[in-house]
Protein backbone atom coordinates (compact mmCIF):
# COMPACT_ATOMS: atom_id res chain seq x y z
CA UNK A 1 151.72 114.55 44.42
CA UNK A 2 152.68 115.87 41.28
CA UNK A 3 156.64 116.70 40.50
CA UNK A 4 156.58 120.73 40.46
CA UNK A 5 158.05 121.15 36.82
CA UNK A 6 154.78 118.87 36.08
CA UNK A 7 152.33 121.34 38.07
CA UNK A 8 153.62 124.11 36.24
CA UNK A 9 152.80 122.37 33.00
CA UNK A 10 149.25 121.56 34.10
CA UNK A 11 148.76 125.08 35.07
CA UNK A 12 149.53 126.66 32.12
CA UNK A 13 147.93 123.45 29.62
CA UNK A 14 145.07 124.77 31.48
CA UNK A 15 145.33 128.88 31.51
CA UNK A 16 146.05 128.15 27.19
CA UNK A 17 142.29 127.07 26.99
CA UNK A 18 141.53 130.97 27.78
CA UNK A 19 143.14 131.07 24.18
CA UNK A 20 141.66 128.00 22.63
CA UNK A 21 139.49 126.42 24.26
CA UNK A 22 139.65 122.43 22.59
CA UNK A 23 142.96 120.24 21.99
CA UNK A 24 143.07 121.27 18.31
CA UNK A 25 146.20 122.15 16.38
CA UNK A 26 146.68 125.53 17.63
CA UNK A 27 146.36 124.71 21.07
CA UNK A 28 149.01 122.62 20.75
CA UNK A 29 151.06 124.75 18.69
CA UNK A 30 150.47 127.22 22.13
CA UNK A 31 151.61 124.70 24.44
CA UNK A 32 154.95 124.32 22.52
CA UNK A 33 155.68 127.53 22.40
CA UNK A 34 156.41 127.23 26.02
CA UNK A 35 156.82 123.93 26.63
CA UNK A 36 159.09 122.13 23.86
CA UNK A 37 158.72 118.91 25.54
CA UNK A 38 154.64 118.86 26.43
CA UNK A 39 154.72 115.23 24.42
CA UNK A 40 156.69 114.07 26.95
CA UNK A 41 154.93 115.67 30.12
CA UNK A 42 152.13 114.24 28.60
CA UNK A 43 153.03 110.89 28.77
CA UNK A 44 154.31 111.41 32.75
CA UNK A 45 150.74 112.57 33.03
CA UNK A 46 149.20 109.85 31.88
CA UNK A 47 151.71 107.46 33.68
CA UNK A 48 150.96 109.49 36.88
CA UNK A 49 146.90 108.95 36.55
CA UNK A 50 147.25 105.27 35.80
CA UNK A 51 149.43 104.95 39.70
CA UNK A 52 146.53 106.93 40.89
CA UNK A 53 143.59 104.99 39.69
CA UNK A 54 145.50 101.40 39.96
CA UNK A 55 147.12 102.29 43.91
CA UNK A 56 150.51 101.57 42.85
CA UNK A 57 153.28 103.52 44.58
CA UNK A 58 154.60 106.04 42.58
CA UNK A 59 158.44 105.45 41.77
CA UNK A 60 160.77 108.15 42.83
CA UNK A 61 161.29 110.42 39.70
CA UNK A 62 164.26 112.22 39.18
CA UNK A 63 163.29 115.88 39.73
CA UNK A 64 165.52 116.55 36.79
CA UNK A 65 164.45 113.86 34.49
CA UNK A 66 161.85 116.54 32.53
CA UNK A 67 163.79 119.51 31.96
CA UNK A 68 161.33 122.46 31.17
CA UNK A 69 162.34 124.22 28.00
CA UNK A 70 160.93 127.93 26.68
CA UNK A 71 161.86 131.08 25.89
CA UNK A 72 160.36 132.76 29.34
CA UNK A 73 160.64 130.05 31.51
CA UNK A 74 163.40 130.22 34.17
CA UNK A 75 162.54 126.79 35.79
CA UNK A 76 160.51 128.64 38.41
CA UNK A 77 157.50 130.01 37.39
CA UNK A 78 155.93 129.58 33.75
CA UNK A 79 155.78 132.33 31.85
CA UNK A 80 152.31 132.96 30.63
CA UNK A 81 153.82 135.91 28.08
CA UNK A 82 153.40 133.18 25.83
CA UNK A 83 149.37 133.23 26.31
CA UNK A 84 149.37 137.23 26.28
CA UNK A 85 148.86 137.38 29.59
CA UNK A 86 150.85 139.94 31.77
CA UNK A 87 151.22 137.77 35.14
């Protein structure tokens, strides 16, 4: 299973396609707004799907190894304020 700061990432990569629906520029530029490290959850992502689809155990990550940065974000829920959603 996915590390919870990561599921929240996921979540709202996903609920910014409402806004822009392909991985162009401003997507991106969305993302960042709320998530000032989404390079770097990126590349956990892509090291989580290769232990998935190899069946290698996962190593134990340090919960606090990703710290989740933005301006709503209280490292509980994602704000989607960013998206101009009211949630």
């Amino acid at each position: 299973m996915l590390p919870e700061e990561l599921i929240r990432y996921v979540v709202f990569h996903e609920v910014a396609h409402l806004k822009e629906k392909r991985h162009s520029t401003e997507f991106w530029n969305i993302v960042e707004k709320e998530f000032k490290n989404f390079k770097v959850n990126e590349k956990r992502l892509t090291e989580y799907w290769f232990y998935i689809h190899t069946n290698y155990k996962l190593p134990l990550f340090n919960r606090r190894q990703v710290k989740l940065e933005g301006e709503n974000c209280d490292n509980r829920l994602v704000s989607f304020n960013t998206l101009g959603f009211n949630v």
